[in-house]
C-alpha atoms as a PDB file:
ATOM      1  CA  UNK A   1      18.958  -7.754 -14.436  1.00  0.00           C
ATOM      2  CA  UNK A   2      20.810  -7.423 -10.956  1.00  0.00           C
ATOM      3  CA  UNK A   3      21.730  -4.491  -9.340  1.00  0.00           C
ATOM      4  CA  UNK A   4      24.766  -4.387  -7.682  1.00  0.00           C
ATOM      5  CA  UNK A   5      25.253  -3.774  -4.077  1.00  0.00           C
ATOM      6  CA  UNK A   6      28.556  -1.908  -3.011  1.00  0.00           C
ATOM      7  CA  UNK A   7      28.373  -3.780   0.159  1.00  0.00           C
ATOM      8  CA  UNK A   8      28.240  -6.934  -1.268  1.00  0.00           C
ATOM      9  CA  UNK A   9      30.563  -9.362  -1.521  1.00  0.00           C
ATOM     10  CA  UNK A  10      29.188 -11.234  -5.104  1.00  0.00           C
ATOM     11  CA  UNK A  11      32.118 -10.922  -8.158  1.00  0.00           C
ATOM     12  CA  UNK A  12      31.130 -10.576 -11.448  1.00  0.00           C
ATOM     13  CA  UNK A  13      31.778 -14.365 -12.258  1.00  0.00           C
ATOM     14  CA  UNK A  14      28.588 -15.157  -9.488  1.00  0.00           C
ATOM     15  CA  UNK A  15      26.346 -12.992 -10.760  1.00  0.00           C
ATOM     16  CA  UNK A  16      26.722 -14.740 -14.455  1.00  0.00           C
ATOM     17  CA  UNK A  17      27.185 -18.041 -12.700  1.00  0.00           C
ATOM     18  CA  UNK A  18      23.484 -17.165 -11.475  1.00  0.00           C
ATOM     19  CA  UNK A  19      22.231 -15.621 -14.834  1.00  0.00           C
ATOM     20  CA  UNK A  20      22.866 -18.722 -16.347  1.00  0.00           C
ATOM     21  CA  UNK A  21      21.092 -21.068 -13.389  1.00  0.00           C
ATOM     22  CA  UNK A  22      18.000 -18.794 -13.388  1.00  0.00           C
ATOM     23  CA  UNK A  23      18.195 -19.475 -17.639  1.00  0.00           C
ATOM     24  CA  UNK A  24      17.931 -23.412 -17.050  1.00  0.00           C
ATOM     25  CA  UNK A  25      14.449 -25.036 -17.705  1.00  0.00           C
ATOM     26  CA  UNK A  26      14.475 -26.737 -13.860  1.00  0.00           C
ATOM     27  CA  UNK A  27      14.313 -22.596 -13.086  1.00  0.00           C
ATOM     28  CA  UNK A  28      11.778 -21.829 -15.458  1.00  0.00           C
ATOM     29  CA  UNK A  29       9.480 -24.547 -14.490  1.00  0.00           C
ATOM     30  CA  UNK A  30      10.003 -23.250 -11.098  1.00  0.00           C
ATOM     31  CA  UNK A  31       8.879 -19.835 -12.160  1.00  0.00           C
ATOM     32  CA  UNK A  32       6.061 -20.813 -13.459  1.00  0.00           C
ATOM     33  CA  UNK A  33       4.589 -22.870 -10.473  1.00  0.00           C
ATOM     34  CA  UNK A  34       6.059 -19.711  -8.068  1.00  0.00           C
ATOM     35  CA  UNK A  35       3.873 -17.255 -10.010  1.00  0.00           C
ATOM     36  CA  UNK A  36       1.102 -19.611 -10.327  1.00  0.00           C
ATOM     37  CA  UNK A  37       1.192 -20.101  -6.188  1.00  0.00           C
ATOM     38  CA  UNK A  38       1.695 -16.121  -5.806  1.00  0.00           C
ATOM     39  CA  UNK A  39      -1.693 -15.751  -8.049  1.00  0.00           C
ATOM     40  CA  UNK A  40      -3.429 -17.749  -5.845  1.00  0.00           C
ATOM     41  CA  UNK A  41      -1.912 -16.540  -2.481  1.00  0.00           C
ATOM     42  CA  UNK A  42      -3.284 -12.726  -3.777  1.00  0.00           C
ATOM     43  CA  UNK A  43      -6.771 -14.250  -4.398  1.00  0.00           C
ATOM     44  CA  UNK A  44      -6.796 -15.943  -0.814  1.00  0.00           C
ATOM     45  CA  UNK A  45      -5.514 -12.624   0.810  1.00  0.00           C
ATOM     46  CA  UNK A  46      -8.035 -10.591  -0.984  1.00  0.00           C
ATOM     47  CA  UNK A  47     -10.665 -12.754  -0.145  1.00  0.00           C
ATOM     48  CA  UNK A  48      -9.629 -12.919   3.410  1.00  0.00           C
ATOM     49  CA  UNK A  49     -10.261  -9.032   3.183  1.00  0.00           C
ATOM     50  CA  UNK A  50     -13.889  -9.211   2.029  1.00  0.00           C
ATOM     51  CA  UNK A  51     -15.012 -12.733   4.607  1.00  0.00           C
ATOM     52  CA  UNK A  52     -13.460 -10.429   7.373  1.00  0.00           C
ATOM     53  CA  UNK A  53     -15.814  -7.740   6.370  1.00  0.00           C
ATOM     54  CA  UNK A  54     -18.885  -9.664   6.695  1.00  0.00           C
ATOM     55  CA  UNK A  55     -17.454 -11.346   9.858  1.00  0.00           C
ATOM     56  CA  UNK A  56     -17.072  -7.986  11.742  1.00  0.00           C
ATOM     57  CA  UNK A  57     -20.645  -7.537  11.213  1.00  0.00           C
ATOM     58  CA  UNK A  58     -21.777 -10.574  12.944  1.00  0.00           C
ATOM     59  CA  UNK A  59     -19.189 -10.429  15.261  1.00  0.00           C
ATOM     60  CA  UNK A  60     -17.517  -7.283  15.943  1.00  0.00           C
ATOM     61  CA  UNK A  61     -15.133  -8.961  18.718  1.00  0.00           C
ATOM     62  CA  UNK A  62     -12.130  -8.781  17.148  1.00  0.00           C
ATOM     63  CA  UNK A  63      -9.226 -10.447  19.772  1.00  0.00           C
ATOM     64  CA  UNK A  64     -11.431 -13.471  19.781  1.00  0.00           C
ATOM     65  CA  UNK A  65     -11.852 -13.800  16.100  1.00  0.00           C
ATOM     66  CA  UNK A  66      -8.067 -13.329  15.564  1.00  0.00           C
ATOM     67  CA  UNK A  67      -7.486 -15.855  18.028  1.00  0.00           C
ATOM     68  CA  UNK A  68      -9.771 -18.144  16.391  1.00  0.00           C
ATOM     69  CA  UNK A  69      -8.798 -17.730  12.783  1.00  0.00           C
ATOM     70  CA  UNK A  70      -4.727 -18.618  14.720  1.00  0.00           C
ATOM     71  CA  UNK A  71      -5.447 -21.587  16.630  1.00  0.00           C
ATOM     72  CA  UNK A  72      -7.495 -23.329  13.266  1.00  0.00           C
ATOM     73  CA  UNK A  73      -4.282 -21.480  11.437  1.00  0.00           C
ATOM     74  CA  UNK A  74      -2.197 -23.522  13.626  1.00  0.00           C
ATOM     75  CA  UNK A  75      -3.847 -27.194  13.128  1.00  0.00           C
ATOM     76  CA  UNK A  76      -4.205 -26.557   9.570  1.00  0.00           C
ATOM     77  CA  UNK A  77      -0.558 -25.861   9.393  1.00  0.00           C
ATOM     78  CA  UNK A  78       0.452 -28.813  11.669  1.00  0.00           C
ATOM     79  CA  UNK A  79      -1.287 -31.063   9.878  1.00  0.00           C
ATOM     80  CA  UNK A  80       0.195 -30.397   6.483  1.00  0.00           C
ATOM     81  CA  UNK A  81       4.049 -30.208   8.028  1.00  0.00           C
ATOM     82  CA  UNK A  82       3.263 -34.030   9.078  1.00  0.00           C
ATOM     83  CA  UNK A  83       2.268 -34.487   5.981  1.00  0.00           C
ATOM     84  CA  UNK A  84       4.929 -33.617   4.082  1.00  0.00           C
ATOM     85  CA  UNK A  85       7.855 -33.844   6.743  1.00  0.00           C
ATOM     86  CA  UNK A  86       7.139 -36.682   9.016  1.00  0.00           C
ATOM     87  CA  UNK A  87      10.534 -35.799  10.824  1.00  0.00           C
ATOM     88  CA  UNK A  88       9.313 -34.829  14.723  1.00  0.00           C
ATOM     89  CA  UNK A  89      13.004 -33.607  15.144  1.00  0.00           C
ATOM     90  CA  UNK A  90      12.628 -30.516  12.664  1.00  0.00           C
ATOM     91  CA  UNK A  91       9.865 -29.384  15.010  1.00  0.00           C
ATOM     92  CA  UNK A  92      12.024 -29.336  18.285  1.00  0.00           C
ATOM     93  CA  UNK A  93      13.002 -25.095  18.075  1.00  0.00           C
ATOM     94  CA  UNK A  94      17.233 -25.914  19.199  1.00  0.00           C
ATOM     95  CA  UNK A  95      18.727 -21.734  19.019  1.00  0.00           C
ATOM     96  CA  UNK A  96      17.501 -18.547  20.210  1.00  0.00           C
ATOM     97  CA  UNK A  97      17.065 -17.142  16.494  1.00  0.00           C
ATOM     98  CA  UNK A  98      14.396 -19.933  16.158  1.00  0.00           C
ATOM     99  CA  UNK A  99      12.488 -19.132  19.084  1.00  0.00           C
ATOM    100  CA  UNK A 100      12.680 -15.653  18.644  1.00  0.00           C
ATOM    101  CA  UNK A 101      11.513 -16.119  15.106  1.00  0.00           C
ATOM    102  CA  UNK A 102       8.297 -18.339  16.002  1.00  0.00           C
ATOM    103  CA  UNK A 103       7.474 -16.023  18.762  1.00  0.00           C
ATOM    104  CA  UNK A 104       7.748 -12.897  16.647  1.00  0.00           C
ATOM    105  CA  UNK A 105       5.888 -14.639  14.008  1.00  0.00           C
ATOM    106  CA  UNK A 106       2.820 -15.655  16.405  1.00  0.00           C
ATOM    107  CA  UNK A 107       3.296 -12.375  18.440  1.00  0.00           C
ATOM    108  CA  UNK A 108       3.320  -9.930  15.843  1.00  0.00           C
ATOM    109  CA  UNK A 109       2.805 -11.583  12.683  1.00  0.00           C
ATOM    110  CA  UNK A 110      -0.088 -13.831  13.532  1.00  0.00           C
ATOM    111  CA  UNK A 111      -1.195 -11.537  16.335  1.00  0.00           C
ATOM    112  CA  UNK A 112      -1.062  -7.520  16.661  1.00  0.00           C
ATOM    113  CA  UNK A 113      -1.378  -7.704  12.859  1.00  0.00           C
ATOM    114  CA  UNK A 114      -4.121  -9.404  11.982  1.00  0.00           C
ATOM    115  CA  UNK A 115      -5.955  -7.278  14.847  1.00  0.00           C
ATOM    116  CA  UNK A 116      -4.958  -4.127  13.221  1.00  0.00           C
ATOM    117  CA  UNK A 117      -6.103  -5.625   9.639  1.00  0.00           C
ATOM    118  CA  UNK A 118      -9.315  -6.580  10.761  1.00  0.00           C
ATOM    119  CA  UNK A 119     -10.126  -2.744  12.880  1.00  0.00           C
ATOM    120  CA  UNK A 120      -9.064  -1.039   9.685  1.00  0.00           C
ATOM    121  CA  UNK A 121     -11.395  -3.321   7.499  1.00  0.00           C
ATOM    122  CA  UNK A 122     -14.061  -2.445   9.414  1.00  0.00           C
ATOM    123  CA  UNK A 123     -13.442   1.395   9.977  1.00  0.00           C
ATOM    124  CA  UNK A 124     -12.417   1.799   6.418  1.00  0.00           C
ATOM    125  CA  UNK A 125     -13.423  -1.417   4.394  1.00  0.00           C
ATOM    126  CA  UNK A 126     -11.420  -4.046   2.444  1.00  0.00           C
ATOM    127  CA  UNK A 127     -10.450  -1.981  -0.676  1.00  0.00           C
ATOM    128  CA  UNK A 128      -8.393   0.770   1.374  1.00  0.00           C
ATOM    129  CA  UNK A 129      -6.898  -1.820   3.911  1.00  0.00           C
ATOM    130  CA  UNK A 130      -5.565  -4.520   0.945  1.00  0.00           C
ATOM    131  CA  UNK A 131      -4.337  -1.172  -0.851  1.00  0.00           C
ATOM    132  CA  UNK A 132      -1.481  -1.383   1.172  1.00  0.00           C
ATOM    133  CA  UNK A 133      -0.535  -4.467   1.561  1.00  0.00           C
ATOM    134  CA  UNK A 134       2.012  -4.559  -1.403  1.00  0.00           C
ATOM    135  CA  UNK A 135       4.352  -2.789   0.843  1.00  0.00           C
ATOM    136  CA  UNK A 136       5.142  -5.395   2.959  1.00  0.00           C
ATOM    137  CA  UNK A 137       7.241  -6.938  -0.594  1.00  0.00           C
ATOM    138  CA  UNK A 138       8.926  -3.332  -1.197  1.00  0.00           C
ATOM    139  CA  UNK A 139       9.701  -3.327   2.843  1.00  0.00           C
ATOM    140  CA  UNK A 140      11.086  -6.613   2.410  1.00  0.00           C
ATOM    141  CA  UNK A 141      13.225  -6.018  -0.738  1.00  0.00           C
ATOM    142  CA  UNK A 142      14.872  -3.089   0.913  1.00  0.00           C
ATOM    143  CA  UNK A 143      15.698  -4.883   3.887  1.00  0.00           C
ATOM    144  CA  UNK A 144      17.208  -7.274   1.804  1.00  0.00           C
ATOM    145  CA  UNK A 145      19.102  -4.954   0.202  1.00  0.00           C
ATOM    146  CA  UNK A 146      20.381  -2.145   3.044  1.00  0.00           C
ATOM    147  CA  UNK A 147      20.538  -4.848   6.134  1.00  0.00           C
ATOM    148  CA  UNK A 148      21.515  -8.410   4.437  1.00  0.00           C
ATOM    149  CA  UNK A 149      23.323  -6.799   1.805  1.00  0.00           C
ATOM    150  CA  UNK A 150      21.023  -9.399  -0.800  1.00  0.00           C
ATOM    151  CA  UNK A 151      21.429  -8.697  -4.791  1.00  0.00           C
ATOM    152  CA  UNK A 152      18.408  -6.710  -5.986  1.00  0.00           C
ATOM    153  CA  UNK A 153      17.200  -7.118  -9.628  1.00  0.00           C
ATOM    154  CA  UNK A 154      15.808  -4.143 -11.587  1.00  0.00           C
ATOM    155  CA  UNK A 155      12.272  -5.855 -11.724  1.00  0.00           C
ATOM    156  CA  UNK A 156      12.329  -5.581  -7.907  1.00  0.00           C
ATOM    157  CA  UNK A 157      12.595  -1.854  -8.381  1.00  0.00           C
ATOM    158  CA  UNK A 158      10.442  -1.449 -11.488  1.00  0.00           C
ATOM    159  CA  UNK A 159       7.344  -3.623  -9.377  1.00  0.00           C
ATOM    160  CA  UNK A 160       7.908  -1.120  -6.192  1.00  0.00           C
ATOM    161  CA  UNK A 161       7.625   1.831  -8.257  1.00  0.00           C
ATOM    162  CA  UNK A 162       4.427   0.670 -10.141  1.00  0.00           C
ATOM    163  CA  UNK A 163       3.010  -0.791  -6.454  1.00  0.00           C
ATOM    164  CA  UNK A 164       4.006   3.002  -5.244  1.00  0.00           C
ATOM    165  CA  UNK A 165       1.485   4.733  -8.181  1.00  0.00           C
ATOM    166  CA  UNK A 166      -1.044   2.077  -8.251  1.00  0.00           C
ATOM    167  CA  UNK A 167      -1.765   2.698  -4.736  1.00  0.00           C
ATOM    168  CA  UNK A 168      -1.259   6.413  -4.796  1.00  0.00           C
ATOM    169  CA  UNK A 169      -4.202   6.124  -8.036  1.00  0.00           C
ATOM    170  CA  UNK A 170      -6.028   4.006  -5.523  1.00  0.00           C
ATOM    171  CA  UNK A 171      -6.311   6.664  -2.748  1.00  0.00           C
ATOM    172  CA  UNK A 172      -6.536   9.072  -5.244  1.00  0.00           C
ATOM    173  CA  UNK A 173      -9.813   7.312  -6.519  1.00  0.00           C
ATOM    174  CA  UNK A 174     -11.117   6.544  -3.088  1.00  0.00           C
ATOM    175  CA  UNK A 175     -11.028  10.404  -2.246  1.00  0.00           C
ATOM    176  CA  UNK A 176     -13.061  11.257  -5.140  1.00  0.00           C
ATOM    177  CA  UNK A 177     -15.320   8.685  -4.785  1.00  0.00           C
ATOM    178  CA  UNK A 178     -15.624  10.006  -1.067  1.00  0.00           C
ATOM    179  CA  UNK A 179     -16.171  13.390  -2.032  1.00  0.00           C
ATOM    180  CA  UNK A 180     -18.901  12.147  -5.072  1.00  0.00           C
ATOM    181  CA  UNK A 181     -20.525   9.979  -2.341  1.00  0.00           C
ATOM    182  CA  UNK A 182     -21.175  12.866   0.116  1.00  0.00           C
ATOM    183  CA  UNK A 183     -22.148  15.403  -2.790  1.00  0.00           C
ATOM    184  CA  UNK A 184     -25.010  13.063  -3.775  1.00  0.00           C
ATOM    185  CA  UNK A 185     -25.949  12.301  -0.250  1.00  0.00           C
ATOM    186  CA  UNK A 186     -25.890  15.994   0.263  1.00  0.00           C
ATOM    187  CA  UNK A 187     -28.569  16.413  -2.938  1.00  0.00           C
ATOM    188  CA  UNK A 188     -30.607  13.478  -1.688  1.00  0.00           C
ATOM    189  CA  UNK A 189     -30.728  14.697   1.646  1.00  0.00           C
ATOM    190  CA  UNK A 190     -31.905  18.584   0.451  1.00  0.00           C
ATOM    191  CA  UNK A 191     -33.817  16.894  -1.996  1.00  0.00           C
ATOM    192  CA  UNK A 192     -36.463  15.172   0.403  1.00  0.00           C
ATOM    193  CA  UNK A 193     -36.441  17.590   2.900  1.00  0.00           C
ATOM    194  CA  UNK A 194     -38.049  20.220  -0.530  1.00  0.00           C
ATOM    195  CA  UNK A 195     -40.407  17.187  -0.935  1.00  0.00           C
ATOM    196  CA  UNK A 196     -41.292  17.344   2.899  1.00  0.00           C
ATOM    197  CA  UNK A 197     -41.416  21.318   2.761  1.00  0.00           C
ATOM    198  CA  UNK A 198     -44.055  21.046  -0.206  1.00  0.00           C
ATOM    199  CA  UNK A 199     -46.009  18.343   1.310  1.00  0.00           C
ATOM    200  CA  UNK A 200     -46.120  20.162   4.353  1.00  0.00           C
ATOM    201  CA  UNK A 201     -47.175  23.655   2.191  1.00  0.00           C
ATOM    202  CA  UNK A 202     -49.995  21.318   0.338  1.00  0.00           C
ATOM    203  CA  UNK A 203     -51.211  20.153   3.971  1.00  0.00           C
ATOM    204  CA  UNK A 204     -51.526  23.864   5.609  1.00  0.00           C
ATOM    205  CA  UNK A 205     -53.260  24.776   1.799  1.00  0.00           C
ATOM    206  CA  UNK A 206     -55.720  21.739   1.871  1.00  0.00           C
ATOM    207  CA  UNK A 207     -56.989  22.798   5.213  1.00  0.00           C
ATOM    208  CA  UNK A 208     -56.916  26.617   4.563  1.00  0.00           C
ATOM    209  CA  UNK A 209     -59.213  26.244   1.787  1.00  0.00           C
ATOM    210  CA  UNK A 210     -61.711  23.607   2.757  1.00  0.00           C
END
């Protein structure tokens, strides 16, 4: 169901026009294979999260891991555009919007980042960095909406209202667990130090009465 913009310029007759494309079984099958992708895209970002765990670990140098995860990025990517467009003129960047877009991209996309992913995976681990990475769809959906004056649909909003309390549960969770976490450490911790106190007491015993 769309939402209408008042700054947008879309009639009545478009917006039906475009209800009845989306209907069409070309659309559906497109659907389909877009969720399908998305499903896998969130299981290859998620699992990005927990490799780059174990990676800053073994090697905490996190410029030159982002810089090597880009340039094998890069080929990877190059290799599949010649597959599927063999056209060497689509690569050739001809206005300033396109080089400002591929430089923004590899600047801070691709660069500043993917730095400040991986230090807040390994200050605060996967689960609370991923947590928030929903809100780069509810950032985009209001730009869409306030700045390109795009038509929003009402799923839009419902999904970036459940993505706003799932992740609010989330943190909610995390604190608790936090504050369980330190209570038990705090038990375990007074609990040896009785067992050292009593040892010690049997020790000074043993040795008072021979």
């Amino acid at each position: 169901m769309p939402l209408t913009n008042s700054h947008s310029e879309a009639t009545t007759t478009d917006i039906l026009n475009h209800a009845d494309t989306m209907i069409s079984g070309k659309k559906r099958q497109s659907w389909v294979v877009g969720s399908i992708l998305s499903l896998a895209g969130c299981f290859s970002w998620s699992s990005w999260f927990l490799m780059q765990t174990k990676i800053s670990k073994n090697y905490p140098c996190q410029y030159s891991s982002t810089a090597i995860m880009s340039i094998s990025g890069a080929i990877q990517s190059a290799v599949l555009s010649l597959i599927i467009k063999r056209n060497f003129a689509m690569w050739i960047l001809k206005t300033k919007l396109e080089i400002i877009g591929v430089l923004y991209a590899g600047i801070i996309g691709s660069g500043l980042c993917y730095v400040g992913m991986s230090w807040c995976v390994k200050q605060r681990g996967p689960v609370f960095t991923s947590a928030f990475t929903p809100f780069t769809q509810i950032f985009a959906a209001a730009f869409d909406f306030f700045i390109l004056h795009e038509q929003i649909y009402l799923g839009s909003v419902l999904g970036s209202i459940l993505v706003m309390l799932g992740l609010y549960i989330l943190l909610w969770g995390k604190s608790n667990e936090a504050v369980n976490c330190g209570k038990k450490q705090a038990q375990l911790a007074k609990e040896e130090e009785n067992r050292d106190t009593e040892a010690q007491i049997s020790v000074i015993n043993s040795k008072s009465n021979p």
